[in-house]
PDB file of N, CA and C in Angstrom:
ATOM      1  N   UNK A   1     236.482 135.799 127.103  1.00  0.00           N
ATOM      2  CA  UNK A   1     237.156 135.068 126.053  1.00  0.00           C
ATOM      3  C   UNK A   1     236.900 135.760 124.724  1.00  0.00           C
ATOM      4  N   UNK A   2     238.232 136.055 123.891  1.00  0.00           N
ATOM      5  CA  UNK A   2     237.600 136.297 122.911  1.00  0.00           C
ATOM      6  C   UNK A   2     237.113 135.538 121.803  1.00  0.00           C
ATOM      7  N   UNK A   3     236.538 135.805 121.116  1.00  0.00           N
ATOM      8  CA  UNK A   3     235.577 134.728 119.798  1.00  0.00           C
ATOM      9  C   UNK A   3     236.474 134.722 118.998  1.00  0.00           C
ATOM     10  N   UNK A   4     236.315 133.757 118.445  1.00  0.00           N
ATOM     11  CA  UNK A   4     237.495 133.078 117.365  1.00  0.00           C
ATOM     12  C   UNK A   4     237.092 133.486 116.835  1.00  0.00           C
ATOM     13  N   UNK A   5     235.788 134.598 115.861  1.00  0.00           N
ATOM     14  CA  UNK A   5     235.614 135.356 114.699  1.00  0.00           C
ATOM     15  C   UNK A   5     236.316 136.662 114.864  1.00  0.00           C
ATOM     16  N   UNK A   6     236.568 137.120 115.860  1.00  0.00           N
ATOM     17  CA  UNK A   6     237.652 138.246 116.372  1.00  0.00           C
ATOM     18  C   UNK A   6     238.461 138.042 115.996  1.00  0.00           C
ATOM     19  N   UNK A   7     239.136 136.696 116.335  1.00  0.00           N
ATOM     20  CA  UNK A   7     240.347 136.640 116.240  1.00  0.00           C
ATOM     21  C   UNK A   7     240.588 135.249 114.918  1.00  0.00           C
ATOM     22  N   UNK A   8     241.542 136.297 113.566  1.00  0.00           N
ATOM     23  CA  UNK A   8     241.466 135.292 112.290  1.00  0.00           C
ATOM     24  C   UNK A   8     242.885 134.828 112.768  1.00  0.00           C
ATOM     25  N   UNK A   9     242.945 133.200 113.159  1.00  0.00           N
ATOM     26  CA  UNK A   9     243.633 132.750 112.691  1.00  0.00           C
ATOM     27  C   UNK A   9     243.903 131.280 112.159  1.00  0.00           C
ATOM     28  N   UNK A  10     244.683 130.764 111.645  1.00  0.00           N
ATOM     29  CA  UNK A  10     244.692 129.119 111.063  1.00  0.00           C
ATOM     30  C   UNK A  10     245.281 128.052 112.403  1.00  0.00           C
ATOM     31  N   UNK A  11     243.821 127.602 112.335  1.00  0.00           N
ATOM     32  CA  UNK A  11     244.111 126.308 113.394  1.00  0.00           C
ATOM     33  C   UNK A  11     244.587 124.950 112.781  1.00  0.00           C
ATOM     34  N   UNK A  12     245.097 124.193 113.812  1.00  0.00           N
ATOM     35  CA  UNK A  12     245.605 122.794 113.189  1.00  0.00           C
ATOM     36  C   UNK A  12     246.079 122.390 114.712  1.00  0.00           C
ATOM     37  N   UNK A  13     246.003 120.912 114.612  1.00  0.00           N
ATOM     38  CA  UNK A  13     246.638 120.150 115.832  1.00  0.00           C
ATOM     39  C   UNK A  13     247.868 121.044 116.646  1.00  0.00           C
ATOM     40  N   UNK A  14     248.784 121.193 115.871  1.00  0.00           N
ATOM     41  CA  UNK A  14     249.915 122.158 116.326  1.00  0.00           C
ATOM     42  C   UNK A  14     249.669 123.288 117.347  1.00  0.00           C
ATOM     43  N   UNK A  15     248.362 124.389 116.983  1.00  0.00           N
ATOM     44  CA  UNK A  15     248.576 125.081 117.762  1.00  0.00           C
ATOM     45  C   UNK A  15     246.811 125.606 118.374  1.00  0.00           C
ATOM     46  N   UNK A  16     246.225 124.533 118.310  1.00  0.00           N
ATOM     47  CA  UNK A  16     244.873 124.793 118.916  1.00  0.00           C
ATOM     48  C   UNK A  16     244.925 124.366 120.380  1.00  0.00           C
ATOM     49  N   UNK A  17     243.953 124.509 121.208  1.00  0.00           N
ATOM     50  CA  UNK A  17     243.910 124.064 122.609  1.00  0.00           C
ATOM     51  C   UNK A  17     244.008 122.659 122.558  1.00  0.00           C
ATOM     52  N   UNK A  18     244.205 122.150 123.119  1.00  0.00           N
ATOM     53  CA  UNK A  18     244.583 120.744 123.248  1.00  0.00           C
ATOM     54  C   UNK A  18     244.074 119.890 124.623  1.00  0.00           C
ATOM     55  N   UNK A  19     243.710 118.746 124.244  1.00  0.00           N
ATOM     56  CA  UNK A  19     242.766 118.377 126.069  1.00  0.00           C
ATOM     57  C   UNK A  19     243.044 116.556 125.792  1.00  0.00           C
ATOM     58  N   UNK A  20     243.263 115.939 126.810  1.00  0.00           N
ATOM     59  CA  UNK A  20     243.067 114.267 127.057  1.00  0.00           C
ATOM     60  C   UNK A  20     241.707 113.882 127.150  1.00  0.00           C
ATOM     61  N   UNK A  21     241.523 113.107 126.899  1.00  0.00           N
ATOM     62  CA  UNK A  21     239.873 112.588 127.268  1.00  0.00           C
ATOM     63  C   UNK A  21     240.329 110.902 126.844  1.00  0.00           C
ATOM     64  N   UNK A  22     239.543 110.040 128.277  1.00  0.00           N
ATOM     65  CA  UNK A  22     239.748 108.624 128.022  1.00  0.00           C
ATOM     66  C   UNK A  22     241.646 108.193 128.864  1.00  0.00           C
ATOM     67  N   UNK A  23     241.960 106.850 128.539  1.00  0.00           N
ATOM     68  CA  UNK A  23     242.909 106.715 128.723  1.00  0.00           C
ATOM     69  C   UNK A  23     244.171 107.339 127.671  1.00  0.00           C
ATOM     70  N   UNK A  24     243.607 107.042 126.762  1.00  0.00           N
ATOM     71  CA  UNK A  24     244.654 107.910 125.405  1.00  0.00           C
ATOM     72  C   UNK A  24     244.277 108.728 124.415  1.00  0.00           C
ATOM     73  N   UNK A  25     243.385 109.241 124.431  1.00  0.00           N
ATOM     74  CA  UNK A  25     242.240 109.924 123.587  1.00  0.00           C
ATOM     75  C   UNK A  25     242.817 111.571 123.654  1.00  0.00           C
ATOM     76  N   UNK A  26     243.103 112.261 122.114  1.00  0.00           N
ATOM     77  CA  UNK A  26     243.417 113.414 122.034  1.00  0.00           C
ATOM     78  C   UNK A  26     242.460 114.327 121.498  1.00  0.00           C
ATOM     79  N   UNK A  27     242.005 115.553 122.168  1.00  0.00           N
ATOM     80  CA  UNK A  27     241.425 116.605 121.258  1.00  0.00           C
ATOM     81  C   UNK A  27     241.912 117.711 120.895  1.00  0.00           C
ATOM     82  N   UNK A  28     241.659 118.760 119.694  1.00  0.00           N
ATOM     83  CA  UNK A  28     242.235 119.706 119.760  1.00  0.00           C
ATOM     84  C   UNK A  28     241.009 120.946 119.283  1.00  0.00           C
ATOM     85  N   UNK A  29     240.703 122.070 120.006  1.00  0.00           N
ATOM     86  CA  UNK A  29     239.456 122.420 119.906  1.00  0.00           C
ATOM     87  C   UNK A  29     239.879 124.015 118.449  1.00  0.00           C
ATOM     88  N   UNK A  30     239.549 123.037 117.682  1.00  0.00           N
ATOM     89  CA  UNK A  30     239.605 124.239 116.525  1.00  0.00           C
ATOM     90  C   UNK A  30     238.330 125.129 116.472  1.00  0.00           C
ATOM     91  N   UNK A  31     237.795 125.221 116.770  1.00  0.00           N
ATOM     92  CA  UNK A  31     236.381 125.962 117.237  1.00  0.00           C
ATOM     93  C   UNK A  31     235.628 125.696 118.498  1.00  0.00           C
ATOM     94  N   UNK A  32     235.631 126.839 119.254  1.00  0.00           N
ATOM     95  CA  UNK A  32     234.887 126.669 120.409  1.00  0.00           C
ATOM     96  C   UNK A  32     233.863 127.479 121.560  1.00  0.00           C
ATOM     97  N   UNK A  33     232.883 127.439 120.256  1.00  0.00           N
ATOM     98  CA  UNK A  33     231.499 129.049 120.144  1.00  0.00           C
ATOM     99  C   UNK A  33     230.443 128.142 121.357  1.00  0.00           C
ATOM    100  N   UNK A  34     229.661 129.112 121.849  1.00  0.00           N
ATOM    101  CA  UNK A  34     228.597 128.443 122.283  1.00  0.00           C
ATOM    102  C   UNK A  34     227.662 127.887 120.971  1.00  0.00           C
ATOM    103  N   UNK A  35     227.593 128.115 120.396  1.00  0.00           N
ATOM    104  CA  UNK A  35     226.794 127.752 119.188  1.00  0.00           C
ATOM    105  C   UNK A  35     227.177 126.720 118.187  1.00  0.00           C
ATOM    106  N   UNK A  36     228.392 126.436 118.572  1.00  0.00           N
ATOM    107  CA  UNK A  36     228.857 125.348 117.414  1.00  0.00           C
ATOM    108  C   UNK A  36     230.428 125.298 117.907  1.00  0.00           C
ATOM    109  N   UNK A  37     230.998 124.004 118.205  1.00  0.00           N
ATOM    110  CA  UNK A  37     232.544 123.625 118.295  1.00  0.00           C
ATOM    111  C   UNK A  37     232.953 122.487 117.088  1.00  0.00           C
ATOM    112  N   UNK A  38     233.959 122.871 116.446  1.00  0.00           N
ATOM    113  CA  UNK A  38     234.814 121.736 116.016  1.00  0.00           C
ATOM    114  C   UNK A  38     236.034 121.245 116.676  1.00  0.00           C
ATOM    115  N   UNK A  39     236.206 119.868 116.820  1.00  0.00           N
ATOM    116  CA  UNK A  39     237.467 119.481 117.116  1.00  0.00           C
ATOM    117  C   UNK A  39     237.962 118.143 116.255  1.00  0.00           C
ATOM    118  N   UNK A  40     239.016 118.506 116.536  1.00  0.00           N
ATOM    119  CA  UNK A  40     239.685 116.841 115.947  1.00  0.00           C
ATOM    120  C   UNK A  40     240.185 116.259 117.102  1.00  0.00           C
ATOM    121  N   UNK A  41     240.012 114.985 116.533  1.00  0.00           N
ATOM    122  CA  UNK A  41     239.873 114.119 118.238  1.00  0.00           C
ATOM    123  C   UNK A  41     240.823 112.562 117.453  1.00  0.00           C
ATOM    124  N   UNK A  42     241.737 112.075 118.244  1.00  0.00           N
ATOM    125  CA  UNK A  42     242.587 111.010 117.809  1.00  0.00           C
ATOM    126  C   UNK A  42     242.884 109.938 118.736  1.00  0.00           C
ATOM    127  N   UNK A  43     241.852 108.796 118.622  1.00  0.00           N
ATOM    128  CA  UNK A  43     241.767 107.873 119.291  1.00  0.00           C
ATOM    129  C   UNK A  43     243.047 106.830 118.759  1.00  0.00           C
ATOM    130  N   UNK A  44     243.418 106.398 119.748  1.00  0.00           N
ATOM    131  CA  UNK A  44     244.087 104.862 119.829  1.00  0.00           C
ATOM    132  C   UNK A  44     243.657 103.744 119.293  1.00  0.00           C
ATOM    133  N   UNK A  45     244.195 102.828 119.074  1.00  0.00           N
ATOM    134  CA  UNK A  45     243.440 101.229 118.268  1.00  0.00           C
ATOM    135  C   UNK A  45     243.125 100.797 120.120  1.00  0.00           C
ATOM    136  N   UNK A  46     241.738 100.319 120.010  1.00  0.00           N
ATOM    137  CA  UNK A  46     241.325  99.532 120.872  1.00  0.00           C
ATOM    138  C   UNK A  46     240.375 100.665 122.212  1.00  0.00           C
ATOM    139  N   UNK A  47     240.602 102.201 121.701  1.00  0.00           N
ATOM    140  CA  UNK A  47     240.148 102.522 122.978  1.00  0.00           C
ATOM    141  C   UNK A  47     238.751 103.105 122.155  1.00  0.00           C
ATOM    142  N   UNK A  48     237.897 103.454 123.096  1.00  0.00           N
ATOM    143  CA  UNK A  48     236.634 103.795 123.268  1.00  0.00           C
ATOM    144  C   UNK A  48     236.029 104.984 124.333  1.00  0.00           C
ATOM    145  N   UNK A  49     234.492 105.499 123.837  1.00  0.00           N
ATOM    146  CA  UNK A  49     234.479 106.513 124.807  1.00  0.00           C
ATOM    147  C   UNK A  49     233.573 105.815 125.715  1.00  0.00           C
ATOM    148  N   UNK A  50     232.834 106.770 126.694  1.00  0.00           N
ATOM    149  CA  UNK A  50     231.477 106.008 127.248  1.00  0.00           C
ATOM    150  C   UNK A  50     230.187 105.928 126.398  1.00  0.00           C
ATOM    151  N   UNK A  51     229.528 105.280 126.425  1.00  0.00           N
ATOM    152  CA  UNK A  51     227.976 105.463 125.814  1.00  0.00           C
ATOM    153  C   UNK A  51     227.425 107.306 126.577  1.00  0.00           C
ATOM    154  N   UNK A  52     226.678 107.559 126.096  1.00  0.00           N
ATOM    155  CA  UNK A  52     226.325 108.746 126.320  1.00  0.00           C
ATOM    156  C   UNK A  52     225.382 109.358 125.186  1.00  0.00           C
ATOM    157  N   UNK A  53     224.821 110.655 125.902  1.00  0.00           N
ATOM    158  CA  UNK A  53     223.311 111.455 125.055  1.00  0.00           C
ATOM    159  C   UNK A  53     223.993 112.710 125.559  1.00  0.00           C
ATOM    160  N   UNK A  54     223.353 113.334 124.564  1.00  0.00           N
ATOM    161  CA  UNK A  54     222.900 114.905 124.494  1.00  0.00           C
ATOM    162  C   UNK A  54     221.720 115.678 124.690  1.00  0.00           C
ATOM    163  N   UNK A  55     221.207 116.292 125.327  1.00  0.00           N
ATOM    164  CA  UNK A  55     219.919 116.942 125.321  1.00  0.00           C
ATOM    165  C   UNK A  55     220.167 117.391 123.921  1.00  0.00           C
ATOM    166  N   UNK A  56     220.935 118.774 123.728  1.00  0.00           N
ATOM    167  CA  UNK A  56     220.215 119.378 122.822  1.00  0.00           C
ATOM    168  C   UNK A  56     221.247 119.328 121.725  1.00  0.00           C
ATOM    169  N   UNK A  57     222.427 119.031 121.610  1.00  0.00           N
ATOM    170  CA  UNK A  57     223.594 119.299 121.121  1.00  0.00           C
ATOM    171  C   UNK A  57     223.461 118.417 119.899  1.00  0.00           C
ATOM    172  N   UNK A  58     223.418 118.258 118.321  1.00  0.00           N
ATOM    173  CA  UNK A  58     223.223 117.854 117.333  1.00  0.00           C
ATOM    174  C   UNK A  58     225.322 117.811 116.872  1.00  0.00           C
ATOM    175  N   UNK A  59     225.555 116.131 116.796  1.00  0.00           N
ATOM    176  CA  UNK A  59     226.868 115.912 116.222  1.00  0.00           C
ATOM    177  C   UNK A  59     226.885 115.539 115.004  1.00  0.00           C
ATOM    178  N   UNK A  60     228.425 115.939 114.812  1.00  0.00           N
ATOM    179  CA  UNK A  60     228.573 115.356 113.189  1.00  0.00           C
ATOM    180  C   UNK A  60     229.661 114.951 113.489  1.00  0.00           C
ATOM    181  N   UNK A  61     230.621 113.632 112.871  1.00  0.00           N
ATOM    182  CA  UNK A  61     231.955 112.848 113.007  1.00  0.00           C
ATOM    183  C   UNK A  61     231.883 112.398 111.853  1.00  0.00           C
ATOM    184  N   UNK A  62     233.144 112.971 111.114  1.00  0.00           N
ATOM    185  CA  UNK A  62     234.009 112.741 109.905  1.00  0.00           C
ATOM    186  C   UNK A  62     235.162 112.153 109.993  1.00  0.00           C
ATOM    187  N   UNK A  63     235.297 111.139 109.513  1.00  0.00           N
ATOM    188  CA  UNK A  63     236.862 110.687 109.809  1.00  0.00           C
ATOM    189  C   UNK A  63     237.787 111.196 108.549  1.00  0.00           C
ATOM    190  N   UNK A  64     239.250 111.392 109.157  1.00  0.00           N
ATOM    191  CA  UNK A  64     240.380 112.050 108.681  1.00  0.00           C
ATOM    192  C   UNK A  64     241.300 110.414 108.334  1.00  0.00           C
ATOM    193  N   UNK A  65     241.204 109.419 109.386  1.00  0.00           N
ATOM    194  CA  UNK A  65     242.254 108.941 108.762  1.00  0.00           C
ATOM    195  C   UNK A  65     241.705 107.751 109.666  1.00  0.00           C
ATOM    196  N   UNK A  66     241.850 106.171 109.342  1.00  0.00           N
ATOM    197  CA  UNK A  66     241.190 105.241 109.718  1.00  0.00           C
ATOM    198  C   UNK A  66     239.876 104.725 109.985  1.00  0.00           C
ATOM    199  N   UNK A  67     239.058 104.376 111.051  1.00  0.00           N
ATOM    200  CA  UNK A  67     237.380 103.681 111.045  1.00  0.00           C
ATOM    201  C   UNK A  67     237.141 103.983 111.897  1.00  0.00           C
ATOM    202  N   UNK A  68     236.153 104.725 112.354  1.00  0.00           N
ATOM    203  CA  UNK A  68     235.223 105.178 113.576  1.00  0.00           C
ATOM    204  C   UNK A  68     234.044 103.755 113.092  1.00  0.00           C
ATOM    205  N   UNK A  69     234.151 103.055 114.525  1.00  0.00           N
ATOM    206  CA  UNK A  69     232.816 102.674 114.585  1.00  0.00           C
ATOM    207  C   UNK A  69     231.867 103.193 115.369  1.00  0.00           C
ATOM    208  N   UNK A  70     230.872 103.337 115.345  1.00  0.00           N
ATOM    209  CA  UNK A  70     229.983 104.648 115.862  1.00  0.00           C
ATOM    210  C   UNK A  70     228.491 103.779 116.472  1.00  0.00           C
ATOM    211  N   UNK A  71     228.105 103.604 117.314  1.00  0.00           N
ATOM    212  CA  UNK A  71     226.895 102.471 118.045  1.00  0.00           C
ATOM    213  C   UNK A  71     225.720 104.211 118.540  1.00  0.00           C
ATOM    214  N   UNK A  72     224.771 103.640 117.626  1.00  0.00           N
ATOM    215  CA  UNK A  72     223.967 105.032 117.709  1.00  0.00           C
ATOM    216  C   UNK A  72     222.508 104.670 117.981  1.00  0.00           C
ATOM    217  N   UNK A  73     222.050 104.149 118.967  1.00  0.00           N
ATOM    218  CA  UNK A  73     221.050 103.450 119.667  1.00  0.00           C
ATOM    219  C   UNK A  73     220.704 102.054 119.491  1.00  0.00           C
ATOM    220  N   UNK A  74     221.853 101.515 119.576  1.00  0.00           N
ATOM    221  CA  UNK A  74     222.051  99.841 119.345  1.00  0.00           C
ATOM    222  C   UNK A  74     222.478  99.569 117.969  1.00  0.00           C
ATOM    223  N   UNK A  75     222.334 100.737 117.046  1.00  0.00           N
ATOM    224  CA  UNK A  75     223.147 100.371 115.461  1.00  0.00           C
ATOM    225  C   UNK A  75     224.296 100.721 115.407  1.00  0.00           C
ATOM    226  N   UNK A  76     225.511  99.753 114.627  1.00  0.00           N
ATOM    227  CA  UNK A  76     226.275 100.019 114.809  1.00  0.00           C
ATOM    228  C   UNK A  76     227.109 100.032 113.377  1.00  0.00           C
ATOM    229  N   UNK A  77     227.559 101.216 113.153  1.00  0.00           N
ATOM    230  CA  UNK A  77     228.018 102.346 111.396  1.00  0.00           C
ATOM    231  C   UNK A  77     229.270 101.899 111.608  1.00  0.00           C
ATOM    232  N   UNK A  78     229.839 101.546 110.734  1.00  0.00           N
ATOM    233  CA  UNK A  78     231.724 101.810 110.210  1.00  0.00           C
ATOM    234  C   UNK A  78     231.553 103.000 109.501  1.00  0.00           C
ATOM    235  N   UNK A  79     232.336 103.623 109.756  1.00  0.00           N
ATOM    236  CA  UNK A  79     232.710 104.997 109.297  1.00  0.00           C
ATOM    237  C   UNK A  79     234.417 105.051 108.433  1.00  0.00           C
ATOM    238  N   UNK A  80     234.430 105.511 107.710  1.00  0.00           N
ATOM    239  CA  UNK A  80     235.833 105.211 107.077  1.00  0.00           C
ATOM    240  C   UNK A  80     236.269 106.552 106.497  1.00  0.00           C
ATOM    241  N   UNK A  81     237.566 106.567 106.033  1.00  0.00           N
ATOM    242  CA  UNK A  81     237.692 108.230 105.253  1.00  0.00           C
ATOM    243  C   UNK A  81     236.837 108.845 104.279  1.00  0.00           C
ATOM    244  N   UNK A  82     237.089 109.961 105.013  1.00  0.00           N
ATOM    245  CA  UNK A  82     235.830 110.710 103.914  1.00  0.00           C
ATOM    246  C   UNK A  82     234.177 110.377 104.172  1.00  0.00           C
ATOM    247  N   UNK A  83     233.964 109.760 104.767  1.00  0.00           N
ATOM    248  CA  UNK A  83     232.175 109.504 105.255  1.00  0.00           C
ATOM    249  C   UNK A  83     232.336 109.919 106.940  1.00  0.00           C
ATOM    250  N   UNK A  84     230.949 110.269 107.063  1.00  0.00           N
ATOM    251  CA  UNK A  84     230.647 110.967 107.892  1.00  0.00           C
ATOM    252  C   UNK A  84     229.170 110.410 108.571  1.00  0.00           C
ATOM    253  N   UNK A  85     229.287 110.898 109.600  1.00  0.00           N
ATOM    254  CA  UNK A  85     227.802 110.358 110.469  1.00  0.00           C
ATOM    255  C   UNK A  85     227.232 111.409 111.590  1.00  0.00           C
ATOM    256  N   UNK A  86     225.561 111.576 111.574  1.00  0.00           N
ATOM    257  CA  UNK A  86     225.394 112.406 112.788  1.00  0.00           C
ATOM    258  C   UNK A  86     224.584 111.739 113.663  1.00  0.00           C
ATOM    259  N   UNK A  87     224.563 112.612 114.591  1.00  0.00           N
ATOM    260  CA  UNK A  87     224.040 112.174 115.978  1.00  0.00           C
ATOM    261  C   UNK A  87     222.800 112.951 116.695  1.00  0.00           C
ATOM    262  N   UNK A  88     222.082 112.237 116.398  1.00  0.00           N
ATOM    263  CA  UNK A  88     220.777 113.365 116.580  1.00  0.00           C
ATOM    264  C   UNK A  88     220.610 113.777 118.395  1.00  0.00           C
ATOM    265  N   UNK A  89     220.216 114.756 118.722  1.00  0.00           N
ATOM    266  CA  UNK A  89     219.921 115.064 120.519  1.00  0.00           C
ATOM    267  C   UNK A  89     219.336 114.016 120.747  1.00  0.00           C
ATOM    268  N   UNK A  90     219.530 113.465 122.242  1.00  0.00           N
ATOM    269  CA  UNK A  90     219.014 112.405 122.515  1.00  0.00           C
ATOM    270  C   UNK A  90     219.181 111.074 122.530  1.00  0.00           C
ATOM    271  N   UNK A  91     220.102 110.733 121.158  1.00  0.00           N
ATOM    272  CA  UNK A  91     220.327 109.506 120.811  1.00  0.00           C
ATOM    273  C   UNK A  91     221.613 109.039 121.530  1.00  0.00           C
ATOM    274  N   UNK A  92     221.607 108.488 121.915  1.00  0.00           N
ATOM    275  CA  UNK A  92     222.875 107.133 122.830  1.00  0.00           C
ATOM    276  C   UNK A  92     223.246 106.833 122.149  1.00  0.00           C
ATOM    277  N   UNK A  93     224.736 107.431 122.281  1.00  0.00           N
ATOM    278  CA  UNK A  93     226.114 107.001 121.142  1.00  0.00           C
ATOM    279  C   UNK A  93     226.897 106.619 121.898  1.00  0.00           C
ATOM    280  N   UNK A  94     228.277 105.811 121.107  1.00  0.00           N
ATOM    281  CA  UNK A  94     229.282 105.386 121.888  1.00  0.00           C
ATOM    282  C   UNK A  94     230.804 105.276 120.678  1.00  0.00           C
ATOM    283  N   UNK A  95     231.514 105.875 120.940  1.00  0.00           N
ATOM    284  CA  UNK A  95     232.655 106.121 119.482  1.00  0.00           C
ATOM    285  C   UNK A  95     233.852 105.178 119.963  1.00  0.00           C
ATOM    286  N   UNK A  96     234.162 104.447 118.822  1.00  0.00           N
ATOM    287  CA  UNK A  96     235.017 103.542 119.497  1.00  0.00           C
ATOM    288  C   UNK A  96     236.209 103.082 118.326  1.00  0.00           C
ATOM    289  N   UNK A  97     237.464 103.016 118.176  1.00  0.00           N
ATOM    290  CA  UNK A  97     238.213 102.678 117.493  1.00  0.00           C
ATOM    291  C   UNK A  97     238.762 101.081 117.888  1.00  0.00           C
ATOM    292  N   UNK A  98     237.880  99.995 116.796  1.00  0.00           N
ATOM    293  CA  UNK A  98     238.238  98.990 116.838  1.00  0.00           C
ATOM    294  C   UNK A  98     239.292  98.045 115.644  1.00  0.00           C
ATOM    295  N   UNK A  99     240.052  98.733 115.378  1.00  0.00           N
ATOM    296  CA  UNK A  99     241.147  98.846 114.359  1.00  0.00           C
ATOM    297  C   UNK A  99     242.330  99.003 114.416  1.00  0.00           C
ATOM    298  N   UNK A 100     243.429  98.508 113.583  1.00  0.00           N
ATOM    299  CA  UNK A 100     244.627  98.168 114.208  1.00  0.00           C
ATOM    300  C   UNK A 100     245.696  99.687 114.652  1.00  0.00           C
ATOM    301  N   UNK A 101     245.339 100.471 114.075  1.00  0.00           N
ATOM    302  CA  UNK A 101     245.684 102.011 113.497  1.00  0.00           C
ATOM    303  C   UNK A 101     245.255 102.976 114.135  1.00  0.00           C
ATOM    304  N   UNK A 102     245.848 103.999 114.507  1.00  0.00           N
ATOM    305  CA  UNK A 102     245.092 105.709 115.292  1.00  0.00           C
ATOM    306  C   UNK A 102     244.079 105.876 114.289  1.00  0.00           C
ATOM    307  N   UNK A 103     242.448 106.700 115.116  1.00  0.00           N
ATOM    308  CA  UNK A 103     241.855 107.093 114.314  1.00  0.00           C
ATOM    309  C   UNK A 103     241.641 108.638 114.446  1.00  0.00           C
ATOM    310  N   UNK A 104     241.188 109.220 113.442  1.00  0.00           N
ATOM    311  CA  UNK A 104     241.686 110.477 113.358  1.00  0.00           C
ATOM    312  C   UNK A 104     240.446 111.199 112.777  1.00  0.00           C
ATOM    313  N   UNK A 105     239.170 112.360 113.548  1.00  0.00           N
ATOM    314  CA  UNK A 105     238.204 112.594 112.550  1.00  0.00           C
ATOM    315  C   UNK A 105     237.926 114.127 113.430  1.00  0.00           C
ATOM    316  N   UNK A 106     236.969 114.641 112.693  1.00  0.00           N
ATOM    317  CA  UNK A 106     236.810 115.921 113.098  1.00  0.00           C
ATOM    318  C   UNK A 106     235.257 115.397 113.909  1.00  0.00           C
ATOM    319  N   UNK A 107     234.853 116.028 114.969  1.00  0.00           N
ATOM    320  CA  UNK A 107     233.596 116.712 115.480  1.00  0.00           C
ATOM    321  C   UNK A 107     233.273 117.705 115.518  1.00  0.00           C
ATOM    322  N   UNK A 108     232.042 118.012 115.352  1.00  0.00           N
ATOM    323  CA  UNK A 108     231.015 119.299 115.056  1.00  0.00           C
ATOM    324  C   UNK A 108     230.244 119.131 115.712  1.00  0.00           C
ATOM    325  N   UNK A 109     229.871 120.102 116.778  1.00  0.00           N
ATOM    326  CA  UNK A 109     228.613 119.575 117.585  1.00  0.00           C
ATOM    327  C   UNK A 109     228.338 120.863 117.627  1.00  0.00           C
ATOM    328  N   UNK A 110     226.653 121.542 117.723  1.00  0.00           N
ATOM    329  CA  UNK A 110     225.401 122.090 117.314  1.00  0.00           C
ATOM    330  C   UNK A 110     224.262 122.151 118.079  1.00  0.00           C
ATOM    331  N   UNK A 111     224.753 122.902 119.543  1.00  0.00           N
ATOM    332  CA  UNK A 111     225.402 123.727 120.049  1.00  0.00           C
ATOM    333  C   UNK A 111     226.339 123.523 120.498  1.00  0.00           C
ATOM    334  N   UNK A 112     227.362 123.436 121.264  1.00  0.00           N
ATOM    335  CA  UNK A 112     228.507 123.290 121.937  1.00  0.00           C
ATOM    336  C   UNK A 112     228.248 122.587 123.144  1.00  0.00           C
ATOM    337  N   UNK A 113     228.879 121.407 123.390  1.00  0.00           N
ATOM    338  CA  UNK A 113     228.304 119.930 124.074  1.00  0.00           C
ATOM    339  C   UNK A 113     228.250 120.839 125.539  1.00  0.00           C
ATOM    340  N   UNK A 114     229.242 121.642 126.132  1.00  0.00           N
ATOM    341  CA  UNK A 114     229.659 122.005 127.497  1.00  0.00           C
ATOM    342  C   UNK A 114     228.458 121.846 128.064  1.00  0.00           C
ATOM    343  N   UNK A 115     228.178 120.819 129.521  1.00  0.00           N
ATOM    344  CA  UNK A 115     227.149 120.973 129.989  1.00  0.00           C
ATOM    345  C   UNK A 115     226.289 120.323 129.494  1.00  0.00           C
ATOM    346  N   UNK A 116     225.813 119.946 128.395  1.00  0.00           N
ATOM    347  CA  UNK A 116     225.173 118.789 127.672  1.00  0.00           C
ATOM    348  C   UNK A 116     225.355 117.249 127.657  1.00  0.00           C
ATOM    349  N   UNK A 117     226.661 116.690 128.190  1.00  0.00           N
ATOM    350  CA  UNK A 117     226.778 115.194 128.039  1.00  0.00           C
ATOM    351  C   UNK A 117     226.395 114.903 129.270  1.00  0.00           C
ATOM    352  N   UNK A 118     225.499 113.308 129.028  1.00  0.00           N
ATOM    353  CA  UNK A 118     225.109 112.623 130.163  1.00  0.00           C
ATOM    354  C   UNK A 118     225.815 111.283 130.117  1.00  0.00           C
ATOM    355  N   UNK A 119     226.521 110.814 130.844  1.00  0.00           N
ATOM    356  CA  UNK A 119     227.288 109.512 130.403  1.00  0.00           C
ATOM    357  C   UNK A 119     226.163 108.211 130.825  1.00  0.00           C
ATOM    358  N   UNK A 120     226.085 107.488 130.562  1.00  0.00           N
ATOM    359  CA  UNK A 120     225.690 106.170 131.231  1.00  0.00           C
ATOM    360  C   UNK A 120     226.634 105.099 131.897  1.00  0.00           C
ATOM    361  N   UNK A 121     225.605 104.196 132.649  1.00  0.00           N
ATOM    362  CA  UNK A 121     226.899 103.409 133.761  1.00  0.00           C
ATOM    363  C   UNK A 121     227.449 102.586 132.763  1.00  0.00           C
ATOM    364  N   UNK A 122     228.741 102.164 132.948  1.00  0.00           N
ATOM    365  CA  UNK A 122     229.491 101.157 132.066  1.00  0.00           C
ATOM    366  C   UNK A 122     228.578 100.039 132.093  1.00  0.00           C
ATOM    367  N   UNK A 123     228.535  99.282 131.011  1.00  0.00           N
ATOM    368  CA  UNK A 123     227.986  98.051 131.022  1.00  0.00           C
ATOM    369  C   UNK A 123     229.065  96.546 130.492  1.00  0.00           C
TER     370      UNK A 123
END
C-alpha cells in the first residue's frame, strides 16, 4: 500500500475509502497509517455503536455537525460542534447519536485501531 505521505492528495467524503459499520453508520478513512488514522464517521439519529476498549489505541472525536454522546466508563459527555473528547487505552466507550439529526465528527485514533477493538456483550 502506498502511504498517504507519498501520495499528496485532498481527501473529503467524496473521494476517500468509504466503509458501513452498524446498521447505518458511515465512514470515510481520510488517513490510514499504522500510526495514526483519521476518519469521519456519520451516524444516524437513534443509532449507536457497541461498548468497547482499546489496548493501546488513544482516540480523539470531534464533532462536525450535531451531538455525540460519548459513555466513557459509565460517564456520560454531550459533545456538540466544535468540542471534542478523548479516549484513553483501556477505557470502555460507547458513541451514540441520541438526537433528532445525522451526526457528523471526525476520529483520530493513536495508533491505528486495526486489531485493537474488543467489543463487549450487548447489555
Amino acid at each position: 500500500m502506498t502511504s498517504s505521505v507519498d501520495a499528496p492528495l485532498v481527501l473529503d467524503s467524496s473521494n476517500a475509502p468509504h466503509y458501513r459499520w452498524g446498521a447505518d453508520c458511515d465512514g470515510w478513512r481520510l488517513l490510514d497509517e499504522p500510526g495514526l488514522s483519521v476518519i469521519e464517521e456519520q451516524v444516524p439519529p437513534g443509532a449507536a455503536e457497541q461498548r468497547h476498549h482499546h489496548a493501546t489505541s488513544r482516540q480523539f472525536f470531534y464533532v462536525l455537525d450535531g451531538v455525540a454522546t460519548l459513555e466513557i466508563d459509565g460517564t456520560v459527555l454531550r459533545i456538540a460542534v466544535g468540542q471534542g473528547a478523548q479516549v484513553a487505552p483501556g477505557q470502555r466507550h460507547r458513541l451514540s447519536n441520541d438526537e433528532a439529526k445525522p451526526l457528523r465528527f471526525l476520529l483520530c485514533s493513536a495508533p491505528n485501531t486495526r486489531g485493537d477493538r474488543f467489543d463487549e456483550a450487548a447489555q
